[in-house]
Structure formats: C-alpha cells, structure tokens
Protein backbone atom coordinates (compact mmCIF):
# COMPACT_ATOMS: atom_id res chain seq x y z
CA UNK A 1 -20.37 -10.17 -24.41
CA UNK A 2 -19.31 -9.94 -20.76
CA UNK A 3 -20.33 -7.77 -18.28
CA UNK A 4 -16.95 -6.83 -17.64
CA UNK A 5 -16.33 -6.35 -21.49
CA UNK A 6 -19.96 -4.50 -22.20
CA UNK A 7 -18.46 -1.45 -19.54
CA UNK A 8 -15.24 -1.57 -21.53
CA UNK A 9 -17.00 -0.01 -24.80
CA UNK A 10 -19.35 1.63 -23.01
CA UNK A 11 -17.18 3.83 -21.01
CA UNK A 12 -13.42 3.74 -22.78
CA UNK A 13 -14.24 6.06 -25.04
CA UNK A 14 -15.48 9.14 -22.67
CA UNK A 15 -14.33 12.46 -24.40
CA UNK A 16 -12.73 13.11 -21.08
CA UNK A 17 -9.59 10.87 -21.09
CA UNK A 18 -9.03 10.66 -17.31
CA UNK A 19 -12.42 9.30 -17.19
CA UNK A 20 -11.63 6.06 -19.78
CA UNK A 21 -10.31 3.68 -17.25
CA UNK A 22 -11.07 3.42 -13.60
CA UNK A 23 -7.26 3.51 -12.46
CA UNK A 24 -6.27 7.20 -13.77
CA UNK A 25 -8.16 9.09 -11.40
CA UNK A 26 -6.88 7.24 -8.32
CA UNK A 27 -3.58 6.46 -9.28
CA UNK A 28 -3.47 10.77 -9.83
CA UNK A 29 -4.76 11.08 -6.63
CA UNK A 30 -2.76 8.33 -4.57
CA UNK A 31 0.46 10.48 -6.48
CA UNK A 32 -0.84 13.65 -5.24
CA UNK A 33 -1.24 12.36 -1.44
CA UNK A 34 1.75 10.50 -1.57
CA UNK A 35 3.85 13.60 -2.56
CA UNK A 36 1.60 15.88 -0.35
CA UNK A 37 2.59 13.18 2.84
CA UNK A 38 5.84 13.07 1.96
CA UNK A 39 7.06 16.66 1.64
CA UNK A 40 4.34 17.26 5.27
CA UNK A 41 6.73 14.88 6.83
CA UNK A 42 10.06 16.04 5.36
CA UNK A 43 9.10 19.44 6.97
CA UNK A 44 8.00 18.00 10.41
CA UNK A 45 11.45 16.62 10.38
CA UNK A 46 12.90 19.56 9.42
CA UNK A 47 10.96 21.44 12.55
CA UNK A 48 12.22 19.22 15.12
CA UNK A 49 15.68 20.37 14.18
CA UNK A 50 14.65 24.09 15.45
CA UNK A 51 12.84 22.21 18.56
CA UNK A 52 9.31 23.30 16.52
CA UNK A 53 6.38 21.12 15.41
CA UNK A 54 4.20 21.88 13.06
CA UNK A 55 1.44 19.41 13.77
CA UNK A 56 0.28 21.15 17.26
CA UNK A 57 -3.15 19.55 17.08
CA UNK A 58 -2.00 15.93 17.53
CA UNK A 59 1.46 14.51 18.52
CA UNK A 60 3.41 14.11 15.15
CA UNK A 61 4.56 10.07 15.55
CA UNK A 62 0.59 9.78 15.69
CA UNK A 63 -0.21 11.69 12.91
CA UNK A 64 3.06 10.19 10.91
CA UNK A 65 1.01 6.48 11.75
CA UNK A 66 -2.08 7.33 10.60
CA UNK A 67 -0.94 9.46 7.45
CA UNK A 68 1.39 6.78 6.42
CA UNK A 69 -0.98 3.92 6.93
CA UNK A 70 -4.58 5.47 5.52
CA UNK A 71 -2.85 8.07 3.14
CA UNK A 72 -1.29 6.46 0.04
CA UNK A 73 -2.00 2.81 -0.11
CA UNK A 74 -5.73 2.82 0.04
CA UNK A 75 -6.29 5.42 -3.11
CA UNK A 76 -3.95 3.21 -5.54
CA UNK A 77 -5.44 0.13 -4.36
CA UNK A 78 -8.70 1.99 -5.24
CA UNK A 79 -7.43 2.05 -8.55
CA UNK A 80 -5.89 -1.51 -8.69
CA UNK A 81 -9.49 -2.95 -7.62
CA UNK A 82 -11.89 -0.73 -9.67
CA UNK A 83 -9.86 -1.90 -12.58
CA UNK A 84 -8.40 -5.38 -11.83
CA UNK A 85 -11.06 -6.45 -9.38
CA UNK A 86 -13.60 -6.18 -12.19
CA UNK A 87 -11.86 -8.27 -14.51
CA UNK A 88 -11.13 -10.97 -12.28
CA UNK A 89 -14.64 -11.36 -11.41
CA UNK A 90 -15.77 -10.65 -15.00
CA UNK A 91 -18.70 -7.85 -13.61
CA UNK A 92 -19.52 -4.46 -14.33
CA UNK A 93 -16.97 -1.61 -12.68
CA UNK A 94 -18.43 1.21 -11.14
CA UNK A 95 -19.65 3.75 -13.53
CA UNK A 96 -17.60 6.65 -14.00
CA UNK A 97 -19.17 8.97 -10.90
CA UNK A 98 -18.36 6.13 -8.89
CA UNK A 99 -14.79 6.08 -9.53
CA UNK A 100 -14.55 9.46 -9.53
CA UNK A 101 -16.05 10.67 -6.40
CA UNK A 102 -14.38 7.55 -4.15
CA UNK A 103 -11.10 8.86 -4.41
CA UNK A 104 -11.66 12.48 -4.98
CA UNK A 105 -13.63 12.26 -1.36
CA UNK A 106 -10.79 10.14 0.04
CA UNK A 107 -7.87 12.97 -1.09
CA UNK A 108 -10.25 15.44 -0.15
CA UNK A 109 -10.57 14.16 3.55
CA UNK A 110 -6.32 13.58 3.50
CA UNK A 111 -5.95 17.85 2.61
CA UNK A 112 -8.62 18.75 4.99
CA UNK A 113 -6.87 16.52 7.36
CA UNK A 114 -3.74 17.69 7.15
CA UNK A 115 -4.50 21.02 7.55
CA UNK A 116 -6.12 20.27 10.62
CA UNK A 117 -2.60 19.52 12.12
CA UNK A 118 -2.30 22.90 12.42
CA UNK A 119 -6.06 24.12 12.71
CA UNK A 120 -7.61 21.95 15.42
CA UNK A 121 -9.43 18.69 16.43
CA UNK A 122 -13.06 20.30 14.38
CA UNK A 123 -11.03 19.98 10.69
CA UNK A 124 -9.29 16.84 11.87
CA UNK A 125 -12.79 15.22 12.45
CA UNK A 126 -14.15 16.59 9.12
CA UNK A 127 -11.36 15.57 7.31
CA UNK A 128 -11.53 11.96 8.71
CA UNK A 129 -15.62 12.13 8.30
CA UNK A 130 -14.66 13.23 4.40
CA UNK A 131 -12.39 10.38 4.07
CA UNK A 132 -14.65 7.73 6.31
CA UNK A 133 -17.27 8.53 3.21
CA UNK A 134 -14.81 7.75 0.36
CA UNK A 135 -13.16 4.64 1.77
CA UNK A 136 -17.03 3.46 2.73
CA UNK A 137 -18.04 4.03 -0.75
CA UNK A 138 -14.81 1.94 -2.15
CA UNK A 139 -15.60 -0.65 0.12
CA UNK A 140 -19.79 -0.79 -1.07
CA UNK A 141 -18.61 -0.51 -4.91
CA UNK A 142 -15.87 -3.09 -4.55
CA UNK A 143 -18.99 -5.77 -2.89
CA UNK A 144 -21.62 -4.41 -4.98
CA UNK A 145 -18.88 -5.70 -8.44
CA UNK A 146 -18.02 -8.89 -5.94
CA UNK A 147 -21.95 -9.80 -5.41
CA UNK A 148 -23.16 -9.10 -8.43
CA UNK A 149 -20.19 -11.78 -10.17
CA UNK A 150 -20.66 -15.19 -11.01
CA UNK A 151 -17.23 -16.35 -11.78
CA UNK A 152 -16.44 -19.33 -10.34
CA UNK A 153 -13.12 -18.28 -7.97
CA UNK A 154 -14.32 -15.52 -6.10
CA UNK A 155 -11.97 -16.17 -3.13
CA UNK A 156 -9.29 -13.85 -3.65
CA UNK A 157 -12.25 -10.99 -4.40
CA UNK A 158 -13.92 -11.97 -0.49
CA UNK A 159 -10.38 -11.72 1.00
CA UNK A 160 -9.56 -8.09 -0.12
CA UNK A 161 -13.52 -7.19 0.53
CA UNK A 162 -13.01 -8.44 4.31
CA UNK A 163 -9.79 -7.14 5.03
CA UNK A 164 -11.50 -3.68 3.48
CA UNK A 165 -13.82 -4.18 6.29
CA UNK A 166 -11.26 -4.54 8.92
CA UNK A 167 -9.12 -1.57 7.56
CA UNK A 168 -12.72 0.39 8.23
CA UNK A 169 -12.78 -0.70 11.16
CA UNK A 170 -9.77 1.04 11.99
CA UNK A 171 -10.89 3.97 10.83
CA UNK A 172 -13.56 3.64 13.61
CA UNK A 173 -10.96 3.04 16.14
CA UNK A 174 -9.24 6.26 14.90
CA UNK A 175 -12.78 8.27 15.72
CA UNK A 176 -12.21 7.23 19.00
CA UNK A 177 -8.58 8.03 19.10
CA UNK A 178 -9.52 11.72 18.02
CA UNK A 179 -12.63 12.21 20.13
CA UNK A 180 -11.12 10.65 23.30
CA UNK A 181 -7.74 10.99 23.02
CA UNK A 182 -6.91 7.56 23.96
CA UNK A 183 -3.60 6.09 22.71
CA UNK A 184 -5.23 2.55 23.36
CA UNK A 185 -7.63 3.37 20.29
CA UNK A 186 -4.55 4.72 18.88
CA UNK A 187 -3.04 1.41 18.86
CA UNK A 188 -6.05 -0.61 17.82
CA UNK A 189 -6.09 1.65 14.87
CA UNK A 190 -2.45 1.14 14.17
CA UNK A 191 -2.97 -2.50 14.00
CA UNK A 192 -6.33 -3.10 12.52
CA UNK A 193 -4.98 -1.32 9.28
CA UNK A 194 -1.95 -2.88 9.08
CA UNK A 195 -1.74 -6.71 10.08
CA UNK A 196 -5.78 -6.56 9.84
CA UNK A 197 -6.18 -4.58 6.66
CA UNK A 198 -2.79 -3.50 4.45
CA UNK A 199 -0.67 -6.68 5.02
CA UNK A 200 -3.59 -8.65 4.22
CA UNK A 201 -4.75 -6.70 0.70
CA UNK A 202 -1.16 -6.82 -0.36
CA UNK A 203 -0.46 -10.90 0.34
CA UNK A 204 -3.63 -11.42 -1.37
CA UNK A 205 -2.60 -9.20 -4.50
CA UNK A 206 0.66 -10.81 -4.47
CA UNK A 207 -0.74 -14.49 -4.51
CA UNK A 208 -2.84 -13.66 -7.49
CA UNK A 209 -0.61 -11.91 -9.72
CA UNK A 210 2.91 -12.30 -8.65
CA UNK A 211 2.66 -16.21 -9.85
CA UNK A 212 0.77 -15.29 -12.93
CA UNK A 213 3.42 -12.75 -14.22
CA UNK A 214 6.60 -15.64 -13.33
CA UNK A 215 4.69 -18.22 -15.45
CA UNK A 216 4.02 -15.13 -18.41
CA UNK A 217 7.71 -14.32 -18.31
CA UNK A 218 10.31 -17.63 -16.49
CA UNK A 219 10.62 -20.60 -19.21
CA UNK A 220 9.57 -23.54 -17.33
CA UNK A 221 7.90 -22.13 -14.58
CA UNK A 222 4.19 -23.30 -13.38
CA UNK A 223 2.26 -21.03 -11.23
CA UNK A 224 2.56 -22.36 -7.29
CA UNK A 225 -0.26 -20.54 -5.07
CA UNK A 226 -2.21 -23.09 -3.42
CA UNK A 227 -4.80 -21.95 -0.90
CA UNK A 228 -3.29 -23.54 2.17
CA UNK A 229 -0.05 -20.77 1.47
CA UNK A 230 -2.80 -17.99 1.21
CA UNK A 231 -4.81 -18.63 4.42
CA UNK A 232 -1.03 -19.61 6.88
CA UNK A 233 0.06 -15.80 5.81
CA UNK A 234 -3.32 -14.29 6.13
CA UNK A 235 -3.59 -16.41 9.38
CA UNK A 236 0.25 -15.07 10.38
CA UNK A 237 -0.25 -11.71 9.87
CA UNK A 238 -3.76 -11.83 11.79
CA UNK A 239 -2.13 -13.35 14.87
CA UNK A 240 0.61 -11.22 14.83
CA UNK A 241 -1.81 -8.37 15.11
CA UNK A 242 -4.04 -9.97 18.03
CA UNK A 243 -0.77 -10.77 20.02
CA UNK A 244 0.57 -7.59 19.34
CA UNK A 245 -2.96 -5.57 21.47
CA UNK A 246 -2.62 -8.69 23.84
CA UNK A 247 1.06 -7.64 24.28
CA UNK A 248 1.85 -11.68 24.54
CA UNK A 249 5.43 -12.67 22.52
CA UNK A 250 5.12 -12.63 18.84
CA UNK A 251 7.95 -13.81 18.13
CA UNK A 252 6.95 -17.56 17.44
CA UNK A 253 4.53 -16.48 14.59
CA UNK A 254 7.32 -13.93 12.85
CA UNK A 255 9.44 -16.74 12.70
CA UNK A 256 7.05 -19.01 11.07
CA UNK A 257 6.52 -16.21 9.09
CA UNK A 258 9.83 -15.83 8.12
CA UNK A 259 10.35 -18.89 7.25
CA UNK A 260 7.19 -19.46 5.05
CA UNK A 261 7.93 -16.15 3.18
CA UNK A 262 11.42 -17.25 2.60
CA UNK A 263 10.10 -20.08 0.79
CA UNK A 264 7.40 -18.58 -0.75
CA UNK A 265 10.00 -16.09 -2.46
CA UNK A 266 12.26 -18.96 -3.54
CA UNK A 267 9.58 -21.01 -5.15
CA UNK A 268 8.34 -18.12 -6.91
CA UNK A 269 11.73 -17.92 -8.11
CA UNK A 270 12.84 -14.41 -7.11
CA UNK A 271 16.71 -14.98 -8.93
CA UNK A 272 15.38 -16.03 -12.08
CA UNK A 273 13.24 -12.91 -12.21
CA UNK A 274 16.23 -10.83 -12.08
CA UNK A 275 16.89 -11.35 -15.92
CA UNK A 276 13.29 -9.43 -16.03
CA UNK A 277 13.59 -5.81 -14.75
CA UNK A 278 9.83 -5.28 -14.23
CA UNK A 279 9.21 -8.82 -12.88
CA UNK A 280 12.37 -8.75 -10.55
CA UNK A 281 10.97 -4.89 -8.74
CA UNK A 282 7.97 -7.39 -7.84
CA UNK A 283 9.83 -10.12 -6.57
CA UNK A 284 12.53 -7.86 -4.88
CA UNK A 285 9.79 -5.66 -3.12
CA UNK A 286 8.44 -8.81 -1.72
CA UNK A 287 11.78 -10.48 -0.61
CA UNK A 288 11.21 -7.74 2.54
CA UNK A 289 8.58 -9.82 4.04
CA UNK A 290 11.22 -12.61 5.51
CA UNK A 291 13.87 -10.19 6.13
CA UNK A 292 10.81 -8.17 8.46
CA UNK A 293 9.77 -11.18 10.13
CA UNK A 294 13.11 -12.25 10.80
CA UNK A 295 13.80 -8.49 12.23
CA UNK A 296 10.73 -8.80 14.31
CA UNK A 297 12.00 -13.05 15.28
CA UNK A 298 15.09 -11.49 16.45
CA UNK A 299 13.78 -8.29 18.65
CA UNK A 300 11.09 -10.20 20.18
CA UNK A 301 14.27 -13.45 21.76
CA UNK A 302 16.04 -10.30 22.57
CA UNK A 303 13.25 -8.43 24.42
CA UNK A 304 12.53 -11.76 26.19
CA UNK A 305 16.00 -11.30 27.64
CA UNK A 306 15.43 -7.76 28.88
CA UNK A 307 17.88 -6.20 25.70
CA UNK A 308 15.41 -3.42 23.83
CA UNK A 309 16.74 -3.07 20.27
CA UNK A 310 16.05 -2.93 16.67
CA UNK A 311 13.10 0.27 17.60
CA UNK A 312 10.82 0.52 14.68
CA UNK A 313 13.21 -1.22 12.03
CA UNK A 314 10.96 -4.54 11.90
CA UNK A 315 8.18 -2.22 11.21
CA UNK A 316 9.47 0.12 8.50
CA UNK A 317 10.80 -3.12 6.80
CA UNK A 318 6.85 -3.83 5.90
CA UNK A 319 6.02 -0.28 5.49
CA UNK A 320 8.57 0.96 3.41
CA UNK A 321 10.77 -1.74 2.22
CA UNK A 322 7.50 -4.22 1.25
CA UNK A 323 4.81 -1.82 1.29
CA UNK A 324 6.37 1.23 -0.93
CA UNK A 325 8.70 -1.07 -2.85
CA UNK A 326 5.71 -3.10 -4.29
CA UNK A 327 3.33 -0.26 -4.77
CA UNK A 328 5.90 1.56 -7.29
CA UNK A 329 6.16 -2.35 -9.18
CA UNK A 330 2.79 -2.55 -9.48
CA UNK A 331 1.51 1.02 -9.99
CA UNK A 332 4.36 0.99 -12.43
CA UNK A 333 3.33 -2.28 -14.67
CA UNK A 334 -0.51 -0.98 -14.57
CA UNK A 335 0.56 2.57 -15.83
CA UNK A 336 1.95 0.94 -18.37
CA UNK A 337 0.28 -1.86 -19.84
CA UNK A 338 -2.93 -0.04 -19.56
CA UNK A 339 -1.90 3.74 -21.15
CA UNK A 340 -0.80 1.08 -24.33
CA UNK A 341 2.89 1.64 -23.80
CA UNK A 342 5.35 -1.40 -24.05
CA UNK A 343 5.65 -3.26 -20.35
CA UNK A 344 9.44 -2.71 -19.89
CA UNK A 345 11.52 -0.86 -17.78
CA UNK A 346 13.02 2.46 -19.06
CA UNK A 347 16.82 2.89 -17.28
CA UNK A 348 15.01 5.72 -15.62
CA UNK A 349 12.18 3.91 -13.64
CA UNK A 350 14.66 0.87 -12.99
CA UNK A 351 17.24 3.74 -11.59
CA UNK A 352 14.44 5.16 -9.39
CA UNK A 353 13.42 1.51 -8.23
CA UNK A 354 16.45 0.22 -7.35
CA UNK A 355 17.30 4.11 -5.52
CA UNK A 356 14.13 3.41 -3.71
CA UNK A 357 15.41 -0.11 -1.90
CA UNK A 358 18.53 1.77 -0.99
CA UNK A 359 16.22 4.47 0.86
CA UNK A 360 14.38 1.37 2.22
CA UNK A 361 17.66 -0.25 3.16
CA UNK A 362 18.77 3.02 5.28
CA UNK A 363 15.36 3.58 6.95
CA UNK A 364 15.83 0.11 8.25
CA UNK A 365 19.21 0.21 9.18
CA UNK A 366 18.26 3.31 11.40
CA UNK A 367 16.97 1.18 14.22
CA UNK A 368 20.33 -1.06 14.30
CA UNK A 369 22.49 1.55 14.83
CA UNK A 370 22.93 4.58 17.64
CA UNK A 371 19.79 6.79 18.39
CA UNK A 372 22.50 9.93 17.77
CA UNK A 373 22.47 9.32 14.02
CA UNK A 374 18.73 8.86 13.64
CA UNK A 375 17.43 12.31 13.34
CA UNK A 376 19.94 13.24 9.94
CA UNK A 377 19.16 9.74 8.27
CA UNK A 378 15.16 10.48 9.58
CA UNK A 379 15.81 13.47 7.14
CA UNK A 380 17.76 12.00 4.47
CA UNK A 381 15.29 9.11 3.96
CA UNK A 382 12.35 11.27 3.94
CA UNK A 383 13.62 13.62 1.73
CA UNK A 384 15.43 11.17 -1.11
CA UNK A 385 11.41 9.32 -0.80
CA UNK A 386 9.82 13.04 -1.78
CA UNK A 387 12.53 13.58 -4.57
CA UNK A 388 12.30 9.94 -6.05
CA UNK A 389 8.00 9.78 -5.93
CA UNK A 390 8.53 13.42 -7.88
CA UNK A 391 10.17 11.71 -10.50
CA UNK A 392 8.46 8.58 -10.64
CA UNK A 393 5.10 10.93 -10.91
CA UNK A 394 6.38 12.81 -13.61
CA UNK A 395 7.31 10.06 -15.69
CA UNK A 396 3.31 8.01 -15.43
CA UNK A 397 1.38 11.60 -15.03
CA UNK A 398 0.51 11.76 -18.58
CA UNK A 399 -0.41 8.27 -18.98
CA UNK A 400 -3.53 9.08 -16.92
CA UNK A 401 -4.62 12.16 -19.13
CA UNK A 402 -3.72 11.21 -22.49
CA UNK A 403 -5.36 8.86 -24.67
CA UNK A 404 -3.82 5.27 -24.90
CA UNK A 405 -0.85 5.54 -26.78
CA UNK A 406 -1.77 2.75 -29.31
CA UNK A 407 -4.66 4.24 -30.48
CA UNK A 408 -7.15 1.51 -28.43
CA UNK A 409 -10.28 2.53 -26.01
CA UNK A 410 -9.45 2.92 -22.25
C-alpha cells in the first residue's frame, strides 16, 4: 500500500469530520478570511465616502495590498497542497495537528492583523509574527511530503515549494515595511508575492490539472503541457517582477506574455470546454491572463509616450479576474469531488460564477474610464464580491463538516 494511501485509512475516519481530509479546515478558514477581507474593505470604502478611514495605523491602499495578496489565496492553497500535493507525490500528508494548526495560525495572524488597523503597529507585528509561523510551517510540511517522495515527476512539487519560498520572502520584506516604514519594502513585498510567489503557484496548478481535466472531459483531446510552456510563463512572470523594482519597460515581456497565454488557452481548448460548466469556470478564469498582459502591453507603449492610463486595471485583471475567478473553479471542483457529491454545476454555483466575471469585468473596466466614477463602482464591486463569496460559502460549508455524502472515508 502507498504511503499516500496508508494516511488515507489511517486518518479518514477521525470521529471528528473536519479532521478526515486535509482540505476542510483550510478551505473553512480561507472562506472565513475571505469574507472577513471582503466586508473590512467594503467598509473602508464606505468610510472614505464620510472623508473617514478606518485603518489609521497604516495607509489603507497598503493594507488593501497586503490583505488581498497574503489573506485568501495562501490558506486555500494550503488546502489544495496538503491534499493534492500528497497525492501527486504519492507520500504521507501531514498528520492531522499539522493541518490543523497551519491554517488556524495563519487566520489567526489575518484577525489579529486586522485589528491592528485600528490598534497600532505592536498588534500589526504580532499578527504578521502569528501568520509568519503558519505560512513557515506550510512551507516545512509541504518539503518535508516533497523530500520524503520518490515519485518519479517531482517538478511541478519543487516549483510550488520555491515559489512558497519567494512568497516568504515577501513576508520578510513586509517586516521591514512595518518596522521602517519604507514604501520601497512595500513594493518589494508587493511584487515578491505576486509575480514571485501567487502568479507562479497558480501557472503551475494550472499546467498540472487544467490539461488533465480537458483530456477527462473533451472527446479527442490529448493533454498539451510540455515543460518548455511551464518554465517561458514562470520565466515571464519572474521578469516582469524584476523589471517592475528596476522600473525598466515591461512591456516587451507582457506582450510575449500575452501572446503565449493566448495560445496556451486556445490549445487547451477553452470553447470546447464551454459545453462543460465546471471545466469551462477553469478555462474562463484563465482566459484573464492574455487579456492582463495585453492591458499591461498596451499601458506600458502608452506610458512610453508620456499618456498615463489604464491605473490599476492590468493589475486587478490578475488579481481578481484570474486570481478570484480560478480559486472559486477550483475550490469549487475539490469541495465537491472530495465531500462525495456528483462533480457538476448546480444553476446556483454556475449563476454565482458567471456573476463573479461580471464583478471582475467592472473592476477592470474602472481604470478605462473617468476617475469621477471610480469611487461608486470601488463600492459596487466590493460589495457584489462580499454578497457572492456569502453565497458561494454557504452552499460548500457543510461539505467540510459532514461526513462524505456517499458513505466513503475522508
């Protein structure tokens, strides 16, 4: 029996059914920060109407960057890894106080955190000390399962481990940021987690699975994800980062970029998954890549001729339209296929999927259009996110403290 299988019986039948699978704990906790994040940032917005704030300690487009960066992605990918990751490299997953305490320390750091906004720079440090010790102990559980495999493909595993290690690396830059003050650290911090760290976890996620699923589900199709596709976007998204703290033009790398995630998304057939609702939110969420690069392309000719435009839409095309888009698709299809329910699409989820890429859509458009309209659609956007993660939530919750619903361990 296999390592990876020997855990499963061991552990899938703990009386305590949020403790039966690796995933339930984080994905309740990446819910609860999400939701916690969003409705923080609805009321900032709603603040700056009355010319208030109600993040004194720190600036609030800081605190929005970090939040939005370190606060929701990293506790479901906890989940994704300490389940998938396991599999994949057919080894032990961390016991049950392992996957426990990473993300319970990790939400715990985000709450103290937050309420340091308003408290002072001592909770802001002890919630980022709280949260340094739960990513830390993700990243050592994640290499302990990678070091410990003997699979024979590995590579996917040492690319999320390393870009782990770059996202904490950020996290140092943000100690800095907070002890110092300095926006430079700011910056580094900014970028280290996202082209160095985020970007990076999600292209490798997406070149694993996203083939995989096409070939399970499109009549004909054979996986394509050679190696050489893998390293150019890991390689784009690096450089884009290093040119972007060099402050050097980008734009020649977004629009290689663009183009290579153009045809990336075509030759994993993004129309034909459209006849397969929870295929086609995968391949829809990462159609967003080219249109971002192609934003960023575009701002970075017209910046060389002295026009400033576009503001943060390039940007908030990754975040929200790629980033958020493709966390609800895949959060969604683990939720299901591993609480035993059927993997399709209720008219529900696919309602609140295709709601989110119209919130997407209008956070994007904000930067293309007059700065007077940007504080309402600010609101709007931020608000329809809190209302349509409160339904998506209430629709998996019980997945992740009920037993499976056919009766099997896990």
């Amino acid at each position: 029996m296999s390592n990876y299988r020997g855990f499963a019986m061991e552990y899938a039948t703990h009386p305590f059914a949020l403790l039966r699978a690796p995933h339930r704990i984080a994905f309740l906790a990446g819910l609860v920060a999400a939701l916690m994040l969003m409705a923080g940032w609805s009321a900032e917005l709603i603040a700056r109407h009355t010319g208030t704030t109600l993040t004194p300690a720190i600036p609030s487009l800081f605190a929005h960057g970090f939040l939005m960066l370190y606060g929701i992605f990293p506790l479901f990918m906890c989940g994704f890894l300490f389940t998938a990751g396991p599999k994949w490299l057919d080894a032990a997953p961390p016991p049950p106080w392992a996957y426990l305490g990473v993300p319970v320390a990790m939400l715990g750091g985000l709450l103290v955190w937050t309420v340091g906004l308003s408290l002072g720079p001592l909770w802001l440090r002890c919630g980022l000390a709280l949260y340094s010790i739960g990513f830390t102990g993700l990243i050592a559980s994640f290499v302990r399962c990678l070091l410990s495999s003997q699979a024979a493909e590995r590579r996917h595993a040492f690319v999320v481990a390393a870009a782990f290690l770059l996202g904490l690396a950020g996290l140092g830059a943000a100690w800095i940021w907070l002890l110092d003050n300095d926006y430079r650290a700011w910056t580094l911090m900014r970028d280290l987690a996202l082209w160095g760290f985020l970007l990076p976890v999600f292209l490798t996620i997406c070149h694993r699975m996203l083939p995989f699923f096409s070939a399970n589900v499109i009549a004909g199709y054979r996986p394509w994800r050679p190696w050489t596709l893998l390293y150019a976007m890991l390689g784009g998204s690096l450089a884009h980062g290093i040119a972007s703290q060099l402050q050097i033009p980008l734009w020649p790398i977004d629009a290689a970029l663009a183009l290579l995630l153009g045809y990336t998304s075509w030759r994993w057939r993004l129309v034909a998954s459209l006849n397969v609702k929870l295929l086609a939110m995968l391949h829809l969420a990462f159609a967003w890549l080219p249109i971002a690069f192609a934003l960023y392309t575009l701002q970075g000719l017209l910046a060389g001729q002295g026009i400033d435009t576009f503001g943060y839409a390039p940007l908030h095309a990754i975040t929200v339209g790629f980033f958020l888009t493709m966390l609800i698709a895949f959060v969604s299809r683990v939720s299901l296929g591993h609480s035993g329910r059927p993997l399709v699409v209720s008219p529900l989820l696919w309602r609140l999927y295709l709601t989110t890429q119209v919130l997407a859509a209008l956070r994007v458009a904000t930067g293309l259009i007059p700065a007077v309209w940007h504080p309402p659609l600010y609101l709007l956007v931020a608000i329809g996110w809190l209302l349509v993660l409160a339904a998506w939530g209430r629709g998996l919750l019980s997945s992740y403290w009920r037993p499976r619903a056919d009766g099997r361990p896990g």
